[in-house]
C-alpha atoms as a PDB file:
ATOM      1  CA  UNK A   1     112.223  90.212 107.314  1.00  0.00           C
ATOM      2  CA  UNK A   2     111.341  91.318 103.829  1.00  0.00           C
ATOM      3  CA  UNK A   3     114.996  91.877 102.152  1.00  0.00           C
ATOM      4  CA  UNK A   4     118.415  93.428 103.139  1.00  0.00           C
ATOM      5  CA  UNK A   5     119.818  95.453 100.698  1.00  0.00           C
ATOM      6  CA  UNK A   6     123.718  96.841 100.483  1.00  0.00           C
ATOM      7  CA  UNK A   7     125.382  98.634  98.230  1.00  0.00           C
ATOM      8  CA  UNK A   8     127.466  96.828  95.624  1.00  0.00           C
ATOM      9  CA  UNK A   9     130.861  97.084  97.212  1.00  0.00           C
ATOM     10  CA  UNK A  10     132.684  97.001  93.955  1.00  0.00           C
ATOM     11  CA  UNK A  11     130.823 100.419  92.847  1.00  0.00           C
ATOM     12  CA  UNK A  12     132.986 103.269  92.513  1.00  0.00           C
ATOM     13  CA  UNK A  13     130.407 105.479  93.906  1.00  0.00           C
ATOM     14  CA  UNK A  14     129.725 105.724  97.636  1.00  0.00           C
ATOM     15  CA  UNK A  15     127.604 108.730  97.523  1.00  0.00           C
ATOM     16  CA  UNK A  16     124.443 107.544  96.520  1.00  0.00           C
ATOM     17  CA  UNK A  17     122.635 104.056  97.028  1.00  0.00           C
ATOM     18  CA  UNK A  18     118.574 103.893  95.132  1.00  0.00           C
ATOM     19  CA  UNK A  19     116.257 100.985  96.328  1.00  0.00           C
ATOM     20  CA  UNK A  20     113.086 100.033  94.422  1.00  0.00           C
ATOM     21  CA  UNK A  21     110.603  98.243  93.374  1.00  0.00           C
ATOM     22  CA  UNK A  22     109.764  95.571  96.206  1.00  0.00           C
ATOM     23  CA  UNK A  23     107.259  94.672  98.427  1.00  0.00           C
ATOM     24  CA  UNK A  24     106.751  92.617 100.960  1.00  0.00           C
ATOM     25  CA  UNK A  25     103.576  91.259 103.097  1.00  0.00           C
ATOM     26  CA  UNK A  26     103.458  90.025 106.729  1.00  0.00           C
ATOM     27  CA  UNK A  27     106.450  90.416 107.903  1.00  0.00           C
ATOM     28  CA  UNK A  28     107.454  90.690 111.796  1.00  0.00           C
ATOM     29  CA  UNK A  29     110.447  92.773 111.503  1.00  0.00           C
ATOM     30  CA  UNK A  30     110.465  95.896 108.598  1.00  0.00           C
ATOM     31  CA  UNK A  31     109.687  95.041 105.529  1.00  0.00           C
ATOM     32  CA  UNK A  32     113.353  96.802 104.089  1.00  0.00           C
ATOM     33  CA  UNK A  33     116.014  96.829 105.731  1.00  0.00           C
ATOM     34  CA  UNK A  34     119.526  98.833 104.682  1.00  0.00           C
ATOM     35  CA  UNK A  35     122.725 100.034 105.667  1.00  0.00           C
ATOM     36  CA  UNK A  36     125.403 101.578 104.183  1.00  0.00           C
ATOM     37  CA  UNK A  37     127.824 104.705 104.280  1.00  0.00           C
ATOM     38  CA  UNK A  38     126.221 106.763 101.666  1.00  0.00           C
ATOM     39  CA  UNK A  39     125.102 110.166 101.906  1.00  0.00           C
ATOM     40  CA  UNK A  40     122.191 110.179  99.896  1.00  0.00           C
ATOM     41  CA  UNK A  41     119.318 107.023  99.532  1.00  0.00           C
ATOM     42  CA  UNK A  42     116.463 107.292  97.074  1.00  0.00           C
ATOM     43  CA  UNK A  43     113.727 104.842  97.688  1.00  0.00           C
ATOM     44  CA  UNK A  44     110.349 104.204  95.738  1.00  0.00           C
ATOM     45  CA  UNK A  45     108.157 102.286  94.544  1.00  0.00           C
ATOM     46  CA  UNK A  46     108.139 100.283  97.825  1.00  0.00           C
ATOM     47  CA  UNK A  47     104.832  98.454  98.959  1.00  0.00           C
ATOM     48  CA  UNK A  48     105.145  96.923 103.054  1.00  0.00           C
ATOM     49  CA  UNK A  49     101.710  95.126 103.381  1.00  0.00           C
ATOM     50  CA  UNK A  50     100.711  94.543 107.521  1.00  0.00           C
ATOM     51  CA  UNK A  51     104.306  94.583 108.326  1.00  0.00           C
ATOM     52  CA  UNK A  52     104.954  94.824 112.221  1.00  0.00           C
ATOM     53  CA  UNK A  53     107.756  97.757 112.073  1.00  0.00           C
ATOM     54  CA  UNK A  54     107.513  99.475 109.043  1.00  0.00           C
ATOM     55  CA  UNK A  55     110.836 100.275 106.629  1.00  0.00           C
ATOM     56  CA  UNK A  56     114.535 100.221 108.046  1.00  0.00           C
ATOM     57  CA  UNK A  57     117.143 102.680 106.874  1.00  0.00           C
ATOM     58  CA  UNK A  58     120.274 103.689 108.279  1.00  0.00           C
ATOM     59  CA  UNK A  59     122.810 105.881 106.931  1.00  0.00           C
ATOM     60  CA  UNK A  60     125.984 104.850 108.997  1.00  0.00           C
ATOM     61  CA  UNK A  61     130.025 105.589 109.265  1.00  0.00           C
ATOM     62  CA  UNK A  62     131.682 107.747 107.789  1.00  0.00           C
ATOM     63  CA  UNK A  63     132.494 111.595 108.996  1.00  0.00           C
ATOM     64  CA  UNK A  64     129.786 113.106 106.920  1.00  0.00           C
ATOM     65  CA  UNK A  65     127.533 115.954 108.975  1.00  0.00           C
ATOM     66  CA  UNK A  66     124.459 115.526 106.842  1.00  0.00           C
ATOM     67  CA  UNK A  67     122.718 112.377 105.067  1.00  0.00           C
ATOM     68  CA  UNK A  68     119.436 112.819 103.176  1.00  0.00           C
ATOM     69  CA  UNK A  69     116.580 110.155 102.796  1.00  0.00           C
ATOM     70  CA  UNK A  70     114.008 110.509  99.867  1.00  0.00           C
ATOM     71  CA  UNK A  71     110.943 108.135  99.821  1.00  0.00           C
ATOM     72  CA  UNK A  72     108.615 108.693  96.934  1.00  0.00           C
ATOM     73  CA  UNK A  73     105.587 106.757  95.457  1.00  0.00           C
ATOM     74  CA  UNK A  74     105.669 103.974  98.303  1.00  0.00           C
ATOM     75  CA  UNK A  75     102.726 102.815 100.429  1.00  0.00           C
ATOM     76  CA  UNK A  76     102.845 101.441 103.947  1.00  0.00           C
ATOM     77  CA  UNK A  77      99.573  99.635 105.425  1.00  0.00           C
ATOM     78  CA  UNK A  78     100.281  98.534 109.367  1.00  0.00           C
ATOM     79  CA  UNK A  79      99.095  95.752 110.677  1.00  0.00           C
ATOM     80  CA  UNK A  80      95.857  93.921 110.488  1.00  0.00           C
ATOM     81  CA  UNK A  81      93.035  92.342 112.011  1.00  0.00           C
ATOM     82  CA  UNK A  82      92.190  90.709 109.198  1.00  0.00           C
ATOM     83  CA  UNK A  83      92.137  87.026 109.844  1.00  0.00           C
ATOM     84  CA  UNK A  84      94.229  85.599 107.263  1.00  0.00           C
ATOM     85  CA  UNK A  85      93.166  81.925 107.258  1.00  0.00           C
ATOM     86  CA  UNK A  86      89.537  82.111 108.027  1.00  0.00           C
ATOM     87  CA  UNK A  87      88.074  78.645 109.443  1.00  0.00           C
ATOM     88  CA  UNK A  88      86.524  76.179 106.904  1.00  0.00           C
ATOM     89  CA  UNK A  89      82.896  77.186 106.019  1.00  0.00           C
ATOM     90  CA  UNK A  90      82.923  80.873 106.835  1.00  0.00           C
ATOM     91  CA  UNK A  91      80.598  82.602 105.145  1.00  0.00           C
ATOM     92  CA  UNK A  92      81.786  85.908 102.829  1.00  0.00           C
ATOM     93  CA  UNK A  93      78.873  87.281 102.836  1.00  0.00           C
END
């Protein structure tokens, strides 16, 4: 897993929750993961480098009928063949 993020529970506002600014490489499970009872999330400037599933957002509880996602300036590469510890000697060529 790359990070969990929640909402500060002591903020007065339950409307709105922004993530930003991570990344994360090789990871088996999504890269970002969140929950939380707002009705709006803003995420950007997220990098997930040969993750296995991706980004993980749920907007959850609460009696709302609508809940918006916005992902902007973020860039998701699935996974790779690349071998990541090549054997001793291997020519780059």
């Amino acid at each position: 897993m790359g990070a969990y993020v929640y909402p500060n529970p002591l903020s007065t506002d339950k409307t709105c929750m922004e993530v930003s600014h991570f990344a994360a490489y090789k990871t088996q499970e999504p890269c970002l993961t969140t929950f939380h009872k707002a009705t709006e999330t803003f995420v950007h400037d997220i990098t997930c480098i040969d993750v296995q599933q991706g980004l993980a957002i749920s907007q959850g509880g609460g009696d709302k009928d609508e809940a918006f996602i916005t992902i902007e300036d973020s860039f998701f590469y699935g996974e790779s063949e690349a071998d990541d510890c090549p054997t001793v000697g291997a020519c780059w060529c």
